[in-house]
PDB file of N, CA and C in Angstrom:
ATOM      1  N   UNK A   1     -11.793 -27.981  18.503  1.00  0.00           N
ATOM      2  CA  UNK A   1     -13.153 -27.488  18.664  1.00  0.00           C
ATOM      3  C   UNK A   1     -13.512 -26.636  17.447  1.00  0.00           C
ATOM      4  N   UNK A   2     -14.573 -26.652  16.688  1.00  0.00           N
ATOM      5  CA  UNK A   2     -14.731 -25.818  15.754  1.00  0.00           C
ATOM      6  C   UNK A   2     -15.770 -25.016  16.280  1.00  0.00           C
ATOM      7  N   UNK A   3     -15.168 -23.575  15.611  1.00  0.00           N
ATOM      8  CA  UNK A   3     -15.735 -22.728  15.467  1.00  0.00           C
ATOM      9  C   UNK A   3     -17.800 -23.003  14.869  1.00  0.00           C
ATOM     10  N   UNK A   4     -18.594 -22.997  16.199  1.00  0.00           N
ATOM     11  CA  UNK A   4     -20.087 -22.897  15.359  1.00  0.00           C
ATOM     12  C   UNK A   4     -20.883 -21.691  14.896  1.00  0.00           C
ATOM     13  N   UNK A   5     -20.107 -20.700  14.321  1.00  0.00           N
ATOM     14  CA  UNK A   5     -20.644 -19.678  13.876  1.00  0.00           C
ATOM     15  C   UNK A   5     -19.914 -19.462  12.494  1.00  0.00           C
ATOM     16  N   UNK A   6     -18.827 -20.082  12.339  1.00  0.00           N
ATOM     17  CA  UNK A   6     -17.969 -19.984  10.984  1.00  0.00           C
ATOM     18  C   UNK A   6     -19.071 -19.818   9.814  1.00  0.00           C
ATOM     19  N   UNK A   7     -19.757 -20.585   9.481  1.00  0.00           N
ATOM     20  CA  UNK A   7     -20.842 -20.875   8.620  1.00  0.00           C
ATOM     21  C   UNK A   7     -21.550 -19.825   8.573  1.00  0.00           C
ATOM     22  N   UNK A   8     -21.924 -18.739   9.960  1.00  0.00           N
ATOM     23  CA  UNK A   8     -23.000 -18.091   9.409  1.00  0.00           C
ATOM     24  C   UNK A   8     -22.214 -16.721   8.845  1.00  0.00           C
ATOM     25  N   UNK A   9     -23.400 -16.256   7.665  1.00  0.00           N
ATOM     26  CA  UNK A   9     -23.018 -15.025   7.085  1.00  0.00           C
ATOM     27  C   UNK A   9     -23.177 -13.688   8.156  1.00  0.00           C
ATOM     28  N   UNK A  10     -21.698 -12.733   7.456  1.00  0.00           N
ATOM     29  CA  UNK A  10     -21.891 -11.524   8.362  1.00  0.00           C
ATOM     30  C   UNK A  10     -23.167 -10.575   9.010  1.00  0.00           C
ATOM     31  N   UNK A  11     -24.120 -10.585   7.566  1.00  0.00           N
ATOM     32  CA  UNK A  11     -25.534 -10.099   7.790  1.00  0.00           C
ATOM     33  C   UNK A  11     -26.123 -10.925   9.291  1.00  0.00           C
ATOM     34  N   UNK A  12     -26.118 -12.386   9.055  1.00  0.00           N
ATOM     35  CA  UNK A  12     -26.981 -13.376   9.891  1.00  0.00           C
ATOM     36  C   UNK A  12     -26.403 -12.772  11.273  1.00  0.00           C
ATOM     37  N   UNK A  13     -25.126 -12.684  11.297  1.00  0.00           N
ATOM     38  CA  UNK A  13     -24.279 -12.377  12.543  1.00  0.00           C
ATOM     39  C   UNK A  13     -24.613 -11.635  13.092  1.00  0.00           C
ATOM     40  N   UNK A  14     -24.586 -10.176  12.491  1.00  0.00           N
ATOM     41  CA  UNK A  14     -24.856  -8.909  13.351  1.00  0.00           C
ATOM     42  C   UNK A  14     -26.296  -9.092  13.452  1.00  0.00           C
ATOM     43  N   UNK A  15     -27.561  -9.751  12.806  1.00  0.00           N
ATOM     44  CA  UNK A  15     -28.819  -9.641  13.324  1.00  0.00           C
ATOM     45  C   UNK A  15     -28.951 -10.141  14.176  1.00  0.00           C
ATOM     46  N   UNK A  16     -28.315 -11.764  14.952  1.00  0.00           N
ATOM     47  CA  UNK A  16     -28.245 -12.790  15.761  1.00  0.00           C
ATOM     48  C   UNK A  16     -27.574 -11.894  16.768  1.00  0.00           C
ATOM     49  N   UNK A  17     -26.534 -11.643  16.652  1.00  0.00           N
ATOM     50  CA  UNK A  17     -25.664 -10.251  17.803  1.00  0.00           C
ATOM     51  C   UNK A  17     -27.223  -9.709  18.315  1.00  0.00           C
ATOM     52  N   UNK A  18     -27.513  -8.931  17.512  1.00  0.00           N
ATOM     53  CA  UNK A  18     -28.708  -7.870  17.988  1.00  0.00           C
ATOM     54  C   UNK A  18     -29.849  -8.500  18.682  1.00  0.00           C
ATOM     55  N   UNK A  19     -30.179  -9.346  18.192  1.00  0.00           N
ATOM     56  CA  UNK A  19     -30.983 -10.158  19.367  1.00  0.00           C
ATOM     57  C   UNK A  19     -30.830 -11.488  20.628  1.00  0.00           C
ATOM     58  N   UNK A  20     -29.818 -11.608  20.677  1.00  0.00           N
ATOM     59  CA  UNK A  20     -29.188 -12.553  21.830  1.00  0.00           C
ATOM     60  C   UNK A  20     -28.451 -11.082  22.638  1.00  0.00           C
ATOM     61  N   UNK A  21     -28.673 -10.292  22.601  1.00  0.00           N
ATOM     62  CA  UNK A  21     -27.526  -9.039  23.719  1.00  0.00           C
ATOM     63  C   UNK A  21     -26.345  -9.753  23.898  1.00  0.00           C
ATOM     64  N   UNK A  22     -26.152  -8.802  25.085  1.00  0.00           N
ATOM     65  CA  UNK A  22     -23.995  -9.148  24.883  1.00  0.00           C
ATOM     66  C   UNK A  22     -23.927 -10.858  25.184  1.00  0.00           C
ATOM     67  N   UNK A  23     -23.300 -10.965  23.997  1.00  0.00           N
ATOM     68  CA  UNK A  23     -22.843 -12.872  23.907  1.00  0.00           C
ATOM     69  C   UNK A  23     -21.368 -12.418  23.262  1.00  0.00           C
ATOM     70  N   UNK A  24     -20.265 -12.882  24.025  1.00  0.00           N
ATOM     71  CA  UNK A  24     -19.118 -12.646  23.866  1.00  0.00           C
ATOM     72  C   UNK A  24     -18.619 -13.960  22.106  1.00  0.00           C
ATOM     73  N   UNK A  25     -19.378 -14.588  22.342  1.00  0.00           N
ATOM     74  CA  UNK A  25     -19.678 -15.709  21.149  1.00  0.00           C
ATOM     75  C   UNK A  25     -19.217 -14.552  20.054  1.00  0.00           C
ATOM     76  N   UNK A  26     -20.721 -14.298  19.634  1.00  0.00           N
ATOM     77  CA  UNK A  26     -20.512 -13.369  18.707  1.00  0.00           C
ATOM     78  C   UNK A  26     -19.549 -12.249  18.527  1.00  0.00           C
ATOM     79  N   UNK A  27     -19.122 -11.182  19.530  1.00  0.00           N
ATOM     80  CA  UNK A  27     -18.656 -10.752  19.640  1.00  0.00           C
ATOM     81  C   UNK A  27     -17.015 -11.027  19.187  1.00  0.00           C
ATOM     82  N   UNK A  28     -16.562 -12.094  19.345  1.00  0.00           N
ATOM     83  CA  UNK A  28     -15.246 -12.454  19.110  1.00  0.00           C
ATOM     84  C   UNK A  28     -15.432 -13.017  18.155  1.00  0.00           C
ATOM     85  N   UNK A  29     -16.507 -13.725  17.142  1.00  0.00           N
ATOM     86  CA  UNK A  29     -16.333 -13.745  15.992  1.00  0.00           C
ATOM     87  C   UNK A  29     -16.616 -13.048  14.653  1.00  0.00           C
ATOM     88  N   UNK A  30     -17.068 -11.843  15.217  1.00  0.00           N
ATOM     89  CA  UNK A  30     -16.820 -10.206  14.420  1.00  0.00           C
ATOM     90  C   UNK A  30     -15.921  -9.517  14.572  1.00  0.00           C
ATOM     91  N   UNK A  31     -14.812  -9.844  15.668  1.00  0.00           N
ATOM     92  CA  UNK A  31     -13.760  -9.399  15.827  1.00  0.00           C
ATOM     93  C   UNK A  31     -13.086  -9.891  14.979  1.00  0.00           C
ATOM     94  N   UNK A  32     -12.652 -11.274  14.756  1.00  0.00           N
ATOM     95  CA  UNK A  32     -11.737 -12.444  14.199  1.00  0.00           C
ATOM     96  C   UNK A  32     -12.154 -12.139  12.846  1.00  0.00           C
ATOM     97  N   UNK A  33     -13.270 -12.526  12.294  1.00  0.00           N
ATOM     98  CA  UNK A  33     -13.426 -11.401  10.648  1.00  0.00           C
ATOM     99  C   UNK A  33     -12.803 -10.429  10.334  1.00  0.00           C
ATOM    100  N   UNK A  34     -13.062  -8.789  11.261  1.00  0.00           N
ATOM    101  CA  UNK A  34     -12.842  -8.350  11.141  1.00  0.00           C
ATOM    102  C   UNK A  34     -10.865  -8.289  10.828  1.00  0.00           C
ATOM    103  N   UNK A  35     -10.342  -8.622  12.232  1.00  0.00           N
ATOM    104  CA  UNK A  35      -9.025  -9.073  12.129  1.00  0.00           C
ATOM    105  C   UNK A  35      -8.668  -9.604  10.176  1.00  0.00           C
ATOM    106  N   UNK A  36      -9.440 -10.240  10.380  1.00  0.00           N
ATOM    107  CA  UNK A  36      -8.762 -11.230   9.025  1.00  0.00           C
ATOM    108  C   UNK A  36      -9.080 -10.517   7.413  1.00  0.00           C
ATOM    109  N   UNK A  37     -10.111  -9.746   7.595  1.00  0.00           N
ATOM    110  CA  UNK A  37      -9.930  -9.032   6.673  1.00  0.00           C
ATOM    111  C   UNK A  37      -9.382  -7.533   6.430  1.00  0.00           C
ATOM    112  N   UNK A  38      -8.761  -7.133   7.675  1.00  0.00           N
ATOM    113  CA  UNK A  38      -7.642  -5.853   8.085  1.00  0.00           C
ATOM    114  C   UNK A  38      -6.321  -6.808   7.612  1.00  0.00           C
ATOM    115  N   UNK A  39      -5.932  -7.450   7.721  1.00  0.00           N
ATOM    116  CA  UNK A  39      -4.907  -8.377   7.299  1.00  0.00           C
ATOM    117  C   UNK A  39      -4.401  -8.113   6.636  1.00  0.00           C
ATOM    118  N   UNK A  40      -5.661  -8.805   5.410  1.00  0.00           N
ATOM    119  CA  UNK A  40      -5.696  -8.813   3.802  1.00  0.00           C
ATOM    120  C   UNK A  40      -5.639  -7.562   3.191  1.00  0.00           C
ATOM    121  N   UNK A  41      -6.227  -6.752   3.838  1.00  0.00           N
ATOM    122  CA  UNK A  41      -5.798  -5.374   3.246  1.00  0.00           C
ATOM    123  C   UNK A  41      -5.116  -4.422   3.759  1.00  0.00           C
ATOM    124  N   UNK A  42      -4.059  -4.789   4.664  1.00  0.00           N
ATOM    125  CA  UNK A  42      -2.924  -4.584   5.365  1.00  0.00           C
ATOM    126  C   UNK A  42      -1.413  -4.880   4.093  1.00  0.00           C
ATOM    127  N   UNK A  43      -1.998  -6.857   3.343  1.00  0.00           N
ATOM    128  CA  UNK A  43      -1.371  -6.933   2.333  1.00  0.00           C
ATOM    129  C   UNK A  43      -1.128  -6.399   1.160  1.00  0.00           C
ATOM    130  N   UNK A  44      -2.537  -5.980   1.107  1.00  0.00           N
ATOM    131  CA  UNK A  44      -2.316  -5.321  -0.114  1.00  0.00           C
ATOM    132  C   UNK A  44      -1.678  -3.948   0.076  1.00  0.00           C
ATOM    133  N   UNK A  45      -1.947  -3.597   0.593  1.00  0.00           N
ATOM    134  CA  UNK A  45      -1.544  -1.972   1.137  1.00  0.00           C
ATOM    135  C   UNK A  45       0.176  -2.472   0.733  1.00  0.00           C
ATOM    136  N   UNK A  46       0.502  -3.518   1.525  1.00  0.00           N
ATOM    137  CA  UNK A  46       2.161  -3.208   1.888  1.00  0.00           C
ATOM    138  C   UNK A  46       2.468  -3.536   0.201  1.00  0.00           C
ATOM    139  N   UNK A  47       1.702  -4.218  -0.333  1.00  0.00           N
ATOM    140  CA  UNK A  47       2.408  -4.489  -1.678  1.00  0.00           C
ATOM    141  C   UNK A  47       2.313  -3.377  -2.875  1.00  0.00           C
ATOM    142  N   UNK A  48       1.493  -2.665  -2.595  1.00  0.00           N
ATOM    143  CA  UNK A  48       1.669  -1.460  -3.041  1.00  0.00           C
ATOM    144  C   UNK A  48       2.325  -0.101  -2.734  1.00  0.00           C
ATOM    145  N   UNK A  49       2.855  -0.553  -1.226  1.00  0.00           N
ATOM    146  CA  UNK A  49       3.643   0.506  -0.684  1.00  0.00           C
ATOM    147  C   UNK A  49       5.184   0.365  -1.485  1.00  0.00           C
ATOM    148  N   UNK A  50       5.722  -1.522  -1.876  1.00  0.00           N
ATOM    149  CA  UNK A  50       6.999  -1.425  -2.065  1.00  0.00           C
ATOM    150  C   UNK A  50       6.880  -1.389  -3.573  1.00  0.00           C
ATOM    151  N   UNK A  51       5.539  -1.645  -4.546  1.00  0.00           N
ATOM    152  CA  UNK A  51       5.763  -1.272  -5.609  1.00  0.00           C
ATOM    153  C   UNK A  51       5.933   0.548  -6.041  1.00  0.00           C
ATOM    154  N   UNK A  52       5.559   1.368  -5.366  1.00  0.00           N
ATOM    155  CA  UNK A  52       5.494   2.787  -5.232  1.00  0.00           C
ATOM    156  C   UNK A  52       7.227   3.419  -4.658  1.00  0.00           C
ATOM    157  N   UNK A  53       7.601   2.215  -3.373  1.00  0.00           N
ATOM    158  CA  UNK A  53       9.316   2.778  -3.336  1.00  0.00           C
ATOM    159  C   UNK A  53      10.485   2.312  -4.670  1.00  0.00           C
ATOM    160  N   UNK A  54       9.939   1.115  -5.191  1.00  0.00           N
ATOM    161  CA  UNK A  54      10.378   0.721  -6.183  1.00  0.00           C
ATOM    162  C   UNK A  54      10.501   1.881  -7.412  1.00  0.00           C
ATOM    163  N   UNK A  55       9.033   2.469  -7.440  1.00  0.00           N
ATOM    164  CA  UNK A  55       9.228   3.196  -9.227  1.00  0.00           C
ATOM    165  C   UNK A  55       9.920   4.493  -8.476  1.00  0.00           C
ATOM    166  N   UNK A  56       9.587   4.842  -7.327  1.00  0.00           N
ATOM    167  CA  UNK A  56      10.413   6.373  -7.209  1.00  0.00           C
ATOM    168  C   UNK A  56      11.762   6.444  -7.056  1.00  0.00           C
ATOM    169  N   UNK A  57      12.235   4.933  -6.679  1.00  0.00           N
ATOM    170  CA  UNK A  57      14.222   4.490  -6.744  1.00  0.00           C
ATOM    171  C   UNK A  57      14.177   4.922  -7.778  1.00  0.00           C
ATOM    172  N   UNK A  58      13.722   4.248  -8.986  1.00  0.00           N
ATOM    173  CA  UNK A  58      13.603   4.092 -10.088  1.00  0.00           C
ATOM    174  C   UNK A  58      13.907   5.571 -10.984  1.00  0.00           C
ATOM    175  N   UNK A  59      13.066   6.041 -10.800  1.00  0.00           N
ATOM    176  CA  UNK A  59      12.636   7.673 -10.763  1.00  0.00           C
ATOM    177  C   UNK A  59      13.893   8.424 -10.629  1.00  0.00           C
ATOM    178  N   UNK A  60      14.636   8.654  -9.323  1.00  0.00           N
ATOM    179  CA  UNK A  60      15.782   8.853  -8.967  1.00  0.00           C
ATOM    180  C   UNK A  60      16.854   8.711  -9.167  1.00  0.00           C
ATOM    181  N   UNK A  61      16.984   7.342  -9.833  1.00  0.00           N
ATOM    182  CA  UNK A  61      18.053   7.000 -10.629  1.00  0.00           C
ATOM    183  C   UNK A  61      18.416   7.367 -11.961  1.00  0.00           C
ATOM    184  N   UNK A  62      17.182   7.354 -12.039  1.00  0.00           N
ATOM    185  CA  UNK A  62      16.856   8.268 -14.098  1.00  0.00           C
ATOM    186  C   UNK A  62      17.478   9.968 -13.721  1.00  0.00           C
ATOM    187  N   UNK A  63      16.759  10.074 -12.847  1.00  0.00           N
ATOM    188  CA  UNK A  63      17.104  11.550 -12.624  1.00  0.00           C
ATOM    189  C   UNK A  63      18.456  11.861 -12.681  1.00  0.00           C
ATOM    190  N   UNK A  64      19.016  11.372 -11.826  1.00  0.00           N
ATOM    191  CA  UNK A  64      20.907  11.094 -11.171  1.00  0.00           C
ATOM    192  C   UNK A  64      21.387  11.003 -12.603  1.00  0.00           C
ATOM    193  N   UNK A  65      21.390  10.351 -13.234  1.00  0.00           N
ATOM    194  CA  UNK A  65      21.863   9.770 -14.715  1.00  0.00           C
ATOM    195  C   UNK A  65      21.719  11.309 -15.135  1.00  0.00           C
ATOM    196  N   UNK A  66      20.633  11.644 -15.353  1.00  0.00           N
ATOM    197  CA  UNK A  66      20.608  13.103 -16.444  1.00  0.00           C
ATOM    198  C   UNK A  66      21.246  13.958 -15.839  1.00  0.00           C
ATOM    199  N   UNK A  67      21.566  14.120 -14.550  1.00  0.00           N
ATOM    200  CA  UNK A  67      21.967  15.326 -14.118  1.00  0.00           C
ATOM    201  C   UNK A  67      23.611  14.854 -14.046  1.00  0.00           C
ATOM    202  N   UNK A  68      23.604  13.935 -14.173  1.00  0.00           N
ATOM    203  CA  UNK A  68      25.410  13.508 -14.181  1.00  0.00           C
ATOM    204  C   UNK A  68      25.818  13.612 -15.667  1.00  0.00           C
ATOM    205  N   UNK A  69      25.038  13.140 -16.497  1.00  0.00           N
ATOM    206  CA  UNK A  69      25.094  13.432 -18.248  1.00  0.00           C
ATOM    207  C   UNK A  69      25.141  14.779 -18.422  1.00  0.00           C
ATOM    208  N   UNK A  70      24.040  15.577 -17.634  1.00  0.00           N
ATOM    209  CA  UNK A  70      24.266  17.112 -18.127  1.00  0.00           C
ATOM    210  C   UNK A  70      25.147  17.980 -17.755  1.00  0.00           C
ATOM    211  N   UNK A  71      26.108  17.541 -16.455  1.00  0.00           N
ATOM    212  CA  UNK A  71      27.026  18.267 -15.757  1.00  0.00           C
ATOM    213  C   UNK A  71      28.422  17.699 -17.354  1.00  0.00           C
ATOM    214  N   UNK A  72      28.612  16.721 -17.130  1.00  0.00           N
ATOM    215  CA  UNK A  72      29.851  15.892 -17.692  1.00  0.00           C
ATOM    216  C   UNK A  72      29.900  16.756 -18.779  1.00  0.00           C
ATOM    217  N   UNK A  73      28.869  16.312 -19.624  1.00  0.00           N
ATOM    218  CA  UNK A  73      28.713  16.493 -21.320  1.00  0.00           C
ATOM    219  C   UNK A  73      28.950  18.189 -21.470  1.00  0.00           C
ATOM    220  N   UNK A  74      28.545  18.946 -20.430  1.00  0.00           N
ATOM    221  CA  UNK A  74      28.539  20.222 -20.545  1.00  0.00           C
ATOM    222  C   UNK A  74      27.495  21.084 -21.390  1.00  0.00           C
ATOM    223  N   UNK A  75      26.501  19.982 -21.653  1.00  0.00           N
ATOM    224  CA  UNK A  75      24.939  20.426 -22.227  1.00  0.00           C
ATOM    225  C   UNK A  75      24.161  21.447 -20.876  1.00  0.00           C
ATOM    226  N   UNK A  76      23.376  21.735 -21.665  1.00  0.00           N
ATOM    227  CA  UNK A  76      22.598  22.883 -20.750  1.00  0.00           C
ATOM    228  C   UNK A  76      22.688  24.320 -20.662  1.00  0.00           C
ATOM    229  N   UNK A  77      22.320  25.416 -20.279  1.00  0.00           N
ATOM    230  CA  UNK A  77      22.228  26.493 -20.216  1.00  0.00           C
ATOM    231  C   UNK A  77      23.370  27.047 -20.530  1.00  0.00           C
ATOM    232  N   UNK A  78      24.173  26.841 -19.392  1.00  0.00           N
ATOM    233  CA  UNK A  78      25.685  27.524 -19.108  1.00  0.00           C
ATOM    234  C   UNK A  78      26.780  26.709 -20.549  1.00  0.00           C
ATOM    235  N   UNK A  79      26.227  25.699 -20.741  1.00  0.00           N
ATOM    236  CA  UNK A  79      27.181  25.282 -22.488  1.00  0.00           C
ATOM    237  C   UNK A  79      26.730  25.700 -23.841  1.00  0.00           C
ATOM    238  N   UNK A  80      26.079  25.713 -23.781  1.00  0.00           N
ATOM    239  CA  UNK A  80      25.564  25.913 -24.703  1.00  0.00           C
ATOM    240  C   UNK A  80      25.822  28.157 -25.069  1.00  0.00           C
ATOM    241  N   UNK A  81      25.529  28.575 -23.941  1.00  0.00           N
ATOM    242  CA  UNK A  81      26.385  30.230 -24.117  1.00  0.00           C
ATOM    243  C   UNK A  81      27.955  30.123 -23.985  1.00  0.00           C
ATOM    244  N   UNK A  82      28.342  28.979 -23.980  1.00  0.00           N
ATOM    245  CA  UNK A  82      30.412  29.314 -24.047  1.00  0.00           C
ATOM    246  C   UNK A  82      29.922  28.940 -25.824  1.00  0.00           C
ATOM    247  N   UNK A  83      29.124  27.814 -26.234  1.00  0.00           N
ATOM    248  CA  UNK A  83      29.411  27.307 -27.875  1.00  0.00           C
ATOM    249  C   UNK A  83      29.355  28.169 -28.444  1.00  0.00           C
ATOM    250  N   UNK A  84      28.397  29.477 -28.144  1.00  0.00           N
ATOM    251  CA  UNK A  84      28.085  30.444 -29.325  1.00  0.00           C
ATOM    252  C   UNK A  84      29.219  31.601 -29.002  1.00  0.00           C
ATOM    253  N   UNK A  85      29.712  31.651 -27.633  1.00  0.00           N
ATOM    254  CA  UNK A  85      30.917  32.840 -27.318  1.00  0.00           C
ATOM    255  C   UNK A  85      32.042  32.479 -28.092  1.00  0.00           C
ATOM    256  N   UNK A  86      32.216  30.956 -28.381  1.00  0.00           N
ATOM    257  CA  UNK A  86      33.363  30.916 -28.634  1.00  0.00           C
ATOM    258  C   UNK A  86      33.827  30.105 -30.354  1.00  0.00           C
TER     259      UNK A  86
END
């Protein structure tokens, strides 16, 4: 069965809504739009949620590195006052 409102535009919709009163017709096919374009930007959302956990791993790992380089190497505050004590 196809859908006979697919065709019409959202504008046409909600004016046709407004003058036919409650028609469950319409009604469920402003829902189903609606649905379908919460979706789509449901997708995008999530694909920007795992590009954002991605750079802050990222982030974290850089971090980890320097702070494991600066402990090891003995750079930093506390080395740098034994180089000149000693």
């Amino acid at each position: 069965m196809e859908n006979p409102l697919a065709r019409v535009s959202d504008d046409d919709l909600v004016a046709a809504h407004s003058t036919q009163g409650i028609n469950s017709h319409f009604i469920s096919e402003m829902l189903r739009r609606h649905k379908d374009v919460t979706v789509e930007a449901g997708n995008k959302i999530n694909k920007l949620t795992w590009a954002l956990l991605i750079f802050t791993a990222v982030i974290a790992v850089l971090t980890g590195v320097l702070v494991y380089d600066t402990f090891t190497r003995g750079h930093g505050a506390s080395g740098d006052r034994e180089e000149r004590q000693g």
